[in-house]
PDB file of N, CA and C in Angstrom:
ATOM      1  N   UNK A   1      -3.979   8.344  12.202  1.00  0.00           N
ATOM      2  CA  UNK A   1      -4.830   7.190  12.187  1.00  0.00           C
ATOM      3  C   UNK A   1      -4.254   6.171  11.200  1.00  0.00           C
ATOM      4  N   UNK A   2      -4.437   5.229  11.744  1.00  0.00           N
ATOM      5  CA  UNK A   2      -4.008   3.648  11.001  1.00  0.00           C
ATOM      6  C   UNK A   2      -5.164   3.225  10.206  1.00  0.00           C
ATOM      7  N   UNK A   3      -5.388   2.940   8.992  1.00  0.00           N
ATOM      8  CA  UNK A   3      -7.013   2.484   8.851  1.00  0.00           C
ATOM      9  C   UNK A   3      -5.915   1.308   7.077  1.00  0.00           C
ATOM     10  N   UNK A   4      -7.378   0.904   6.568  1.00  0.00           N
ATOM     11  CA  UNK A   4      -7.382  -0.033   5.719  1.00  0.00           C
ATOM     12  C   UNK A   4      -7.691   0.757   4.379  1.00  0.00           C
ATOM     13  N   UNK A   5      -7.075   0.881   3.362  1.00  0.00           N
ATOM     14  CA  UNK A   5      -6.784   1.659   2.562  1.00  0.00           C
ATOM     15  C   UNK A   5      -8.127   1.474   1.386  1.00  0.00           C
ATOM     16  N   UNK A   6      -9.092   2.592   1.311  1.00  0.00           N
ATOM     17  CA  UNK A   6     -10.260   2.755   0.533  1.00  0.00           C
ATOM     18  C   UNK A   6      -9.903   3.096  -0.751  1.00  0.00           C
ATOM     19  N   UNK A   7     -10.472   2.608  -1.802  1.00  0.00           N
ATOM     20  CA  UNK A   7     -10.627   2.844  -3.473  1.00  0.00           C
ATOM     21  C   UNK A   7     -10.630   4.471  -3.339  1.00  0.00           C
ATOM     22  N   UNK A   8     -10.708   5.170  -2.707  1.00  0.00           N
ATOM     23  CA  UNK A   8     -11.058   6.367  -3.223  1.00  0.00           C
ATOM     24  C   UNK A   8      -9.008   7.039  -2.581  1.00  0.00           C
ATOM     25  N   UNK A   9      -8.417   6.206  -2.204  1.00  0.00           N
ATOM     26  CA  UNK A   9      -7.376   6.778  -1.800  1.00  0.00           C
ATOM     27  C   UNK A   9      -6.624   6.640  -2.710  1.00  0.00           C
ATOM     28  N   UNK A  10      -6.949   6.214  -3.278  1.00  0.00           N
ATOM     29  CA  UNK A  10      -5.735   5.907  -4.631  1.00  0.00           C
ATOM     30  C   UNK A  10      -4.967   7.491  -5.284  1.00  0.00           C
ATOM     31  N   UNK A  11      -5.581   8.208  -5.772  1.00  0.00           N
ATOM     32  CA  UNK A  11      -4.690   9.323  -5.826  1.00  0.00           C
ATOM     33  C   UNK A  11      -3.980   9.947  -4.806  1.00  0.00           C
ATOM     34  N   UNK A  12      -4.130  10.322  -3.628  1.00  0.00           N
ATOM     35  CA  UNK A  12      -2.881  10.253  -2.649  1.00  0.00           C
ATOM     36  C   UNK A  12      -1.780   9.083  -2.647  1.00  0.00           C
ATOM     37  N   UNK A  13      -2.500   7.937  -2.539  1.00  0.00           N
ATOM     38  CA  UNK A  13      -1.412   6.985  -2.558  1.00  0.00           C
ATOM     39  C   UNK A  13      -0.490   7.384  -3.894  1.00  0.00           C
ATOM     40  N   UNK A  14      -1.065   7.718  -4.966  1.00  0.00           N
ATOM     41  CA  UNK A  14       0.131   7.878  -6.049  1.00  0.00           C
ATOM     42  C   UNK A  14       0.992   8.781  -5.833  1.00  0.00           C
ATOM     43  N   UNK A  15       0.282  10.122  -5.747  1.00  0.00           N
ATOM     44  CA  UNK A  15       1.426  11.373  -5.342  1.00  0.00           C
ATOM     45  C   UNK A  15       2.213  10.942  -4.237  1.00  0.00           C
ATOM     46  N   UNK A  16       2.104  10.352  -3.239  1.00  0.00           N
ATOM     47  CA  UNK A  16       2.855   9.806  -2.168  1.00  0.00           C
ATOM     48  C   UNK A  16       4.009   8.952  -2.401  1.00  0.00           C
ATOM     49  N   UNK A  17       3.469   8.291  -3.509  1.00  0.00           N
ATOM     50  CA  UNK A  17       4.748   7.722  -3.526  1.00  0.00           C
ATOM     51  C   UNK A  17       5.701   8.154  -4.576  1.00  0.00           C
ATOM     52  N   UNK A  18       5.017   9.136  -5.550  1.00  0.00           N
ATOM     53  CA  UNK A  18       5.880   9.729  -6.893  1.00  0.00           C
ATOM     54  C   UNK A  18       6.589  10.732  -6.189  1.00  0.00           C
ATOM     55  N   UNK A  19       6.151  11.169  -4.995  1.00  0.00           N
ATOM     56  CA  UNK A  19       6.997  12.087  -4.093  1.00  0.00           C
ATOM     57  C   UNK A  19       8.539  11.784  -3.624  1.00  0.00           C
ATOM     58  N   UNK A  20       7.889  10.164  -3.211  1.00  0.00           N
ATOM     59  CA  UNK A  20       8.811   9.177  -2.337  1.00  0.00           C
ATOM     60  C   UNK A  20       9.710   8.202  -2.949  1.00  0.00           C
ATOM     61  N   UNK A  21       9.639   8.019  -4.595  1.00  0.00           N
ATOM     62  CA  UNK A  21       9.896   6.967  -4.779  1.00  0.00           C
ATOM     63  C   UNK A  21      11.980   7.225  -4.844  1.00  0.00           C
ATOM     64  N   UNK A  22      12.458   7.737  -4.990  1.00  0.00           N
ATOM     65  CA  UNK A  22      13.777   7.558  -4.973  1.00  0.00           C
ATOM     66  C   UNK A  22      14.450   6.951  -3.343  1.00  0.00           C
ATOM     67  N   UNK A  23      13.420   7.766  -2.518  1.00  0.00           N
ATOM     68  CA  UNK A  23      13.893   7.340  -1.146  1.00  0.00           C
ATOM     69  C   UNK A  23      13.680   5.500  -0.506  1.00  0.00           C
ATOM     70  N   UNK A  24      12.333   5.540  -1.642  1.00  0.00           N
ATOM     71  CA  UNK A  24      11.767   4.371  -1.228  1.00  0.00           C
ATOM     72  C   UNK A  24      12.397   3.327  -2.356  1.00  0.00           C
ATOM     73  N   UNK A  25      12.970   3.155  -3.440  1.00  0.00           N
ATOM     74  CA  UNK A  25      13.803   2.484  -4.131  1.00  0.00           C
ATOM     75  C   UNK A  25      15.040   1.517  -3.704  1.00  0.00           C
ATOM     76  N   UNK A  26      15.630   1.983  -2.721  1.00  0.00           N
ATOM     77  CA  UNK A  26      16.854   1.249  -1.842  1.00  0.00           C
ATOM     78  C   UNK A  26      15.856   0.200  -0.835  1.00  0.00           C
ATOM     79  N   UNK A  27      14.528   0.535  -0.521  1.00  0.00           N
ATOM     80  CA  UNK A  27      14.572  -0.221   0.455  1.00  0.00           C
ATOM     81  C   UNK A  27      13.543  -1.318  -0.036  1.00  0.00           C
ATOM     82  N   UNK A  28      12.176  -0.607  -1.108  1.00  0.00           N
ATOM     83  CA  UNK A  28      11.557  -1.519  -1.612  1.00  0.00           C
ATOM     84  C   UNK A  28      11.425  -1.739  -3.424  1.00  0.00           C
ATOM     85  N   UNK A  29      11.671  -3.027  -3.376  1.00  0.00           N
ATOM     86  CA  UNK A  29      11.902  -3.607  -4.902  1.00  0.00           C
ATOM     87  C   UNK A  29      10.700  -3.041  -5.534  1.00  0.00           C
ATOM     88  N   UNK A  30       9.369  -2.941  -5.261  1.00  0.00           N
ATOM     89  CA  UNK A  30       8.360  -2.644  -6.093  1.00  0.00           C
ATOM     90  C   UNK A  30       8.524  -1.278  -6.340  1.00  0.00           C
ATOM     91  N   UNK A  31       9.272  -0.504  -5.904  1.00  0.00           N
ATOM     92  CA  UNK A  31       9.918   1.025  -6.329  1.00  0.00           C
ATOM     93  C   UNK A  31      10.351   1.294  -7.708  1.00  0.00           C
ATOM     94  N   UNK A  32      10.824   0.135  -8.271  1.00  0.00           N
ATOM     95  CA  UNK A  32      11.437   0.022  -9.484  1.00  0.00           C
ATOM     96  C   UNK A  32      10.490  -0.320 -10.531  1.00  0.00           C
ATOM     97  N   UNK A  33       9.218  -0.625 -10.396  1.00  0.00           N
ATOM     98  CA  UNK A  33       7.952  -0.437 -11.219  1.00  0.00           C
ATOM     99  C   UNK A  33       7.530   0.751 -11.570  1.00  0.00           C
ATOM    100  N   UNK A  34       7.802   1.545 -10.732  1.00  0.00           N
ATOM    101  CA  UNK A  34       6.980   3.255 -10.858  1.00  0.00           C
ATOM    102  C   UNK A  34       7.683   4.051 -11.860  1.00  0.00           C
ATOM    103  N   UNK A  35       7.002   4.951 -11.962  1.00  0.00           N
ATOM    104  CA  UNK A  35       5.444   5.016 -11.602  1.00  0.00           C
ATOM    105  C   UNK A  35       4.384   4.277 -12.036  1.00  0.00           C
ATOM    106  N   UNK A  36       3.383   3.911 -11.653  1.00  0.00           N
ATOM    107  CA  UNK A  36       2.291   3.351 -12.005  1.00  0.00           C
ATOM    108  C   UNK A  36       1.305   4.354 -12.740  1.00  0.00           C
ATOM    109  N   UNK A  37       0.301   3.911 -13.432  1.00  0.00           N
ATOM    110  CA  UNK A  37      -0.445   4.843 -13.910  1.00  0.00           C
ATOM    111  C   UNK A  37      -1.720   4.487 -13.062  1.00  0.00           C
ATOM    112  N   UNK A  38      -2.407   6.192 -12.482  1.00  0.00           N
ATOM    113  CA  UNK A  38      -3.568   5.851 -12.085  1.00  0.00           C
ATOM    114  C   UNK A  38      -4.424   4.529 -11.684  1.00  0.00           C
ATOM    115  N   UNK A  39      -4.970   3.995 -13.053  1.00  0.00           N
ATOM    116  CA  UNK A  39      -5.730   2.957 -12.971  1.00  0.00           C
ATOM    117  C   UNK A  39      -4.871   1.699 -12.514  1.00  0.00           C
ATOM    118  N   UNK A  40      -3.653   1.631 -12.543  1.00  0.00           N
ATOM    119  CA  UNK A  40      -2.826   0.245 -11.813  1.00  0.00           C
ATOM    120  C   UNK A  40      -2.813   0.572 -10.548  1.00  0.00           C
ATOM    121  N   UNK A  41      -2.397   1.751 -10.076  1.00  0.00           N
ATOM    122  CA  UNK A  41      -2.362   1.832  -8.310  1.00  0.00           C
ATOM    123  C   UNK A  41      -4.529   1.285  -7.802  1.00  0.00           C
ATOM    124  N   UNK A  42      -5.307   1.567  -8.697  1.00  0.00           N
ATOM    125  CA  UNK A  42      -6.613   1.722  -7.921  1.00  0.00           C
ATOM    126  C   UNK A  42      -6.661   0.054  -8.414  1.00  0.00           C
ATOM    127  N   UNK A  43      -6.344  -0.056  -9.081  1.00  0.00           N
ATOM    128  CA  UNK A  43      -6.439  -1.910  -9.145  1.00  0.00           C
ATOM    129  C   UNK A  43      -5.402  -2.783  -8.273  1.00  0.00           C
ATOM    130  N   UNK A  44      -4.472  -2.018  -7.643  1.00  0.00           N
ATOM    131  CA  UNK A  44      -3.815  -2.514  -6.800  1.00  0.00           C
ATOM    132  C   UNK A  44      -4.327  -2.333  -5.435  1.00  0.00           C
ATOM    133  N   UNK A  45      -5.195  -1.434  -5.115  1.00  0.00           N
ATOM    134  CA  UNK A  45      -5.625  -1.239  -3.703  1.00  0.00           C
ATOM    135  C   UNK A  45      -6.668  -2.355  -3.765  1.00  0.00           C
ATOM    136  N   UNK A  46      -7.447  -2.239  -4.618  1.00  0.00           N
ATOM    137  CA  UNK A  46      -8.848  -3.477  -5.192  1.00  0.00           C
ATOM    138  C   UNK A  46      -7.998  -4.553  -4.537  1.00  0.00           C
ATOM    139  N   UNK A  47      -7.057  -4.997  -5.036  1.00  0.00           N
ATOM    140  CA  UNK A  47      -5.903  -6.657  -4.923  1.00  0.00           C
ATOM    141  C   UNK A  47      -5.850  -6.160  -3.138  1.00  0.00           C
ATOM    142  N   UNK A  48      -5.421  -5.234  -2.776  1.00  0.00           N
ATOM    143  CA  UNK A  48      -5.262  -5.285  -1.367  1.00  0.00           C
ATOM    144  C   UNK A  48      -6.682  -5.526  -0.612  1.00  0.00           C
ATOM    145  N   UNK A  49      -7.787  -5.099  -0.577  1.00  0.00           N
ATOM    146  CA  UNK A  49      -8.930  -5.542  -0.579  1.00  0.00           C
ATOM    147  C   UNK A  49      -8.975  -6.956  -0.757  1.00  0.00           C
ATOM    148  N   UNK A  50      -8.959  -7.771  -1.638  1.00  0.00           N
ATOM    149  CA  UNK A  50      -9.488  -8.686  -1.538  1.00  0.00           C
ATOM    150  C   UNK A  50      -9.018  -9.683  -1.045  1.00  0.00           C
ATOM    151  N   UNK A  51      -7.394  -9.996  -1.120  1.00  0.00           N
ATOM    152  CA  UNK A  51      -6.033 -10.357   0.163  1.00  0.00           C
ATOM    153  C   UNK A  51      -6.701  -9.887   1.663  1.00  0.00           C
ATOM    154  N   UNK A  52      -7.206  -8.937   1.857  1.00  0.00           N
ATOM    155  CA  UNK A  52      -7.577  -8.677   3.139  1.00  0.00           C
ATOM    156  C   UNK A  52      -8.850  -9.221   3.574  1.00  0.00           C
ATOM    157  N   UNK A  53      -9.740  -9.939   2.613  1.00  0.00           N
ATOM    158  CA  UNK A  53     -10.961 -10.570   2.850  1.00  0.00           C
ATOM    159  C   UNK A  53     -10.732 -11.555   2.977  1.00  0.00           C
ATOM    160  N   UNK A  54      -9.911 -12.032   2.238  1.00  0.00           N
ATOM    161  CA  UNK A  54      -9.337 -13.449   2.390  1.00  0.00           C
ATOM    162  C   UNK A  54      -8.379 -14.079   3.290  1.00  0.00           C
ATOM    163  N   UNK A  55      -7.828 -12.712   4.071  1.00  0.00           N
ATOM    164  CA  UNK A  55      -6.802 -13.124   5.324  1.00  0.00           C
ATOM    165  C   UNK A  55      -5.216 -13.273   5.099  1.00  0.00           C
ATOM    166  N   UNK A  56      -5.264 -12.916   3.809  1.00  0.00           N
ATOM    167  CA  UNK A  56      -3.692 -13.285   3.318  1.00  0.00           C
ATOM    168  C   UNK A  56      -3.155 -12.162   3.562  1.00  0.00           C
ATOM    169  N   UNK A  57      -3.279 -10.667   3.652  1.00  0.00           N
ATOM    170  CA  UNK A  57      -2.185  -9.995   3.671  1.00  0.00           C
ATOM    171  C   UNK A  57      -2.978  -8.738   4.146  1.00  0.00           C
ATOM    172  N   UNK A  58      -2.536  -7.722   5.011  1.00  0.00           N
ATOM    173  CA  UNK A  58      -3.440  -6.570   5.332  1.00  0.00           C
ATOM    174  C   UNK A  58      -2.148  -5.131   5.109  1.00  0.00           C
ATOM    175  N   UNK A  59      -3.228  -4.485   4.188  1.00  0.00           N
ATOM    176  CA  UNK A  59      -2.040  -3.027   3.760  1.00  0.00           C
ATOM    177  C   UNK A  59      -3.120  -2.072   4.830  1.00  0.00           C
ATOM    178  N   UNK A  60      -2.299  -0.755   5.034  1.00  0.00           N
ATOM    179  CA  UNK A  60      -2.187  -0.141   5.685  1.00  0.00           C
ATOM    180  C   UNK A  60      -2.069   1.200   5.219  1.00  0.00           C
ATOM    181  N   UNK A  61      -3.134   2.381   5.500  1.00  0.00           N
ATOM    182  CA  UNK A  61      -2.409   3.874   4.972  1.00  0.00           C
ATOM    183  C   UNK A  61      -2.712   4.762   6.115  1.00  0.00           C
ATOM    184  N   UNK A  62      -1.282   5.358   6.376  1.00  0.00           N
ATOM    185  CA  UNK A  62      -1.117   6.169   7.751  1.00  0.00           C
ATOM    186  C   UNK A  62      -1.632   7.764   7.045  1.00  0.00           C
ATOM    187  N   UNK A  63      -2.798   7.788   8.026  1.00  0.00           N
ATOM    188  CA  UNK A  63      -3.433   9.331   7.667  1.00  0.00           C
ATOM    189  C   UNK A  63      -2.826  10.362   8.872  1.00  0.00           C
ATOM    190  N   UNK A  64      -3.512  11.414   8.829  1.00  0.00           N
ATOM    191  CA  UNK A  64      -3.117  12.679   9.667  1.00  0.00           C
ATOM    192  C   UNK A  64      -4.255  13.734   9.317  1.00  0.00           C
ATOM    193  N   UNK A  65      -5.550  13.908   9.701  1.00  0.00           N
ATOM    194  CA  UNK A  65      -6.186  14.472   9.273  1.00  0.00           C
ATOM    195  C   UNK A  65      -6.734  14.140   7.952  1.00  0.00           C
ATOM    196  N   UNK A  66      -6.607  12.896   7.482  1.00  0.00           N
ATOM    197  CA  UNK A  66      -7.398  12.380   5.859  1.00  0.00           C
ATOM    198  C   UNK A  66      -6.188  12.765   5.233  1.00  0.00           C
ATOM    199  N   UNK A  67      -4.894  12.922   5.654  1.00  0.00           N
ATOM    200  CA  UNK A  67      -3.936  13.109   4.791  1.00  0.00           C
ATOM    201  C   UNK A  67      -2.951  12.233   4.991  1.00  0.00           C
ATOM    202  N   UNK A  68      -2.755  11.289   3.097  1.00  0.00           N
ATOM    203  CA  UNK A  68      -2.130  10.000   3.575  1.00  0.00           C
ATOM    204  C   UNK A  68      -0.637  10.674   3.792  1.00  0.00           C
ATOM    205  N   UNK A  69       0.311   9.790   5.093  1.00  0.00           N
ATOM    206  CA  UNK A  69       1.699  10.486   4.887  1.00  0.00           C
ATOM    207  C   UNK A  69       2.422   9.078   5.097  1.00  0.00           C
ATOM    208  N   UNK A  70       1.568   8.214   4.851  1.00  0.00           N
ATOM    209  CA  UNK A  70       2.493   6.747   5.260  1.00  0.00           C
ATOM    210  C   UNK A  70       1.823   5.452   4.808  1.00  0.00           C
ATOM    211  N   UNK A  71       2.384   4.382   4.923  1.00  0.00           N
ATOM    212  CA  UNK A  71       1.881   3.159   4.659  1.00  0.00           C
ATOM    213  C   UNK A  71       2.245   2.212   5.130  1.00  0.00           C
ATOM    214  N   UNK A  72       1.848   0.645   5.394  1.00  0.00           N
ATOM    215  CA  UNK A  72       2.522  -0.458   6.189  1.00  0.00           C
ATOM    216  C   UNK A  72       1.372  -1.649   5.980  1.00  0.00           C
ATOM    217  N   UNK A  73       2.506  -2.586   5.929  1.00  0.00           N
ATOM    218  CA  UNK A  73       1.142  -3.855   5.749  1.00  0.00           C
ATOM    219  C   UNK A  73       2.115  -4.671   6.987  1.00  0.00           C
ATOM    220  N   UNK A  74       1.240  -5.775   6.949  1.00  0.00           N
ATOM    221  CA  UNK A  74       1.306  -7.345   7.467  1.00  0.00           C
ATOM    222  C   UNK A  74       0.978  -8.644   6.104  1.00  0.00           C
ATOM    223  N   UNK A  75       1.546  -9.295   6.079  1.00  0.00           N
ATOM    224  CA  UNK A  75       1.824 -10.566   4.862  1.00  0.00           C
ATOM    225  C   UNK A  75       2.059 -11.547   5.685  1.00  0.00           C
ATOM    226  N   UNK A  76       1.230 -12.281   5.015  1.00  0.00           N
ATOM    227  CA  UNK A  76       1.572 -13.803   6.151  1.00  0.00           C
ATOM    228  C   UNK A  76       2.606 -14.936   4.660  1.00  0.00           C
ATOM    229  N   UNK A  77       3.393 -14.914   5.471  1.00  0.00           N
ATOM    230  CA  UNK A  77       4.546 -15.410   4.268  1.00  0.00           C
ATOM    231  C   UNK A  77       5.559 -15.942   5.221  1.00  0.00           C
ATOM    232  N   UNK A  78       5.470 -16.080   6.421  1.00  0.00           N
ATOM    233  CA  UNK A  78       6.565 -16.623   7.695  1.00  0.00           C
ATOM    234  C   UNK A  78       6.052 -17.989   7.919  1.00  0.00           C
ATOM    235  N   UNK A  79       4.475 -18.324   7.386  1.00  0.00           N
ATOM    236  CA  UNK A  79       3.901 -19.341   7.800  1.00  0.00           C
ATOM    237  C   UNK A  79       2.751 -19.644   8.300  1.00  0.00           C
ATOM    238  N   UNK A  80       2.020 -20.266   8.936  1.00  0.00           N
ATOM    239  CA  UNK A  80       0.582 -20.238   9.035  1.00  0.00           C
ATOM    240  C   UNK A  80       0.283 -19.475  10.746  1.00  0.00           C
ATOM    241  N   UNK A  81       1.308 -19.138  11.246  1.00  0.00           N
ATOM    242  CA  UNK A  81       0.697 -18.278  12.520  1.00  0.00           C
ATOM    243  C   UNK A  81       1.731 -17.152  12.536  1.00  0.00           C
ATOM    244  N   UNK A  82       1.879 -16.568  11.328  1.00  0.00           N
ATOM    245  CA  UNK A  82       3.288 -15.290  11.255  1.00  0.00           C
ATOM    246  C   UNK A  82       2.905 -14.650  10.338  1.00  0.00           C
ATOM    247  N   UNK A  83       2.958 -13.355  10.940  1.00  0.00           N
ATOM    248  CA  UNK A  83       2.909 -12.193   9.978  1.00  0.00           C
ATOM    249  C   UNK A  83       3.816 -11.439  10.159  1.00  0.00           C
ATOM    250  N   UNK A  84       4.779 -10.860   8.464  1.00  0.00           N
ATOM    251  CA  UNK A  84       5.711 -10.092   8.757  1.00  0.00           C
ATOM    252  C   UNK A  84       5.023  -8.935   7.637  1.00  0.00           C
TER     253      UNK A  84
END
């Protein structure tokens, strides 16, 4: 399942990516921040929340049974009818 990433996911999202982050370093720059501590990843999902109320940017956490194993957004940054 594709869904919109809830405050309460925040600890999967961390282990997920403290799992991931060497793999995920070559491809994304915010790799090179981590780890984050706890309370920055759940204030970062909050920021994704409210980008997503506002229409600016929609994140993404790929479940499998309530188990996160992925992630993906849309950012509108191509222009006013583009999302990459």
């Amino acid at each position: 399942m594709v869904r919109r990433y809830a405050s309460t996911n925040a600890t999967q999202l961390q282990q997920a990516i403290i799992e991931s982050v060497q793999h995920l370093a070559p491809w994304m720059p915010w790799a090179a921040l981590e780890p984050l501590k706890l309370s920055d990843r759940e204030e970062l999902i909050a920021k994704w929340a409210e980008q997503w109320d506002r229409g600016e940017a929609f994140m993404f956490g790929v479940f499998r049974d309530e188990v996160l194993v992925g992630g993906c957004g849309l950012n509108k940054r191509v222009g006013a009818h583009g999302l990459d």
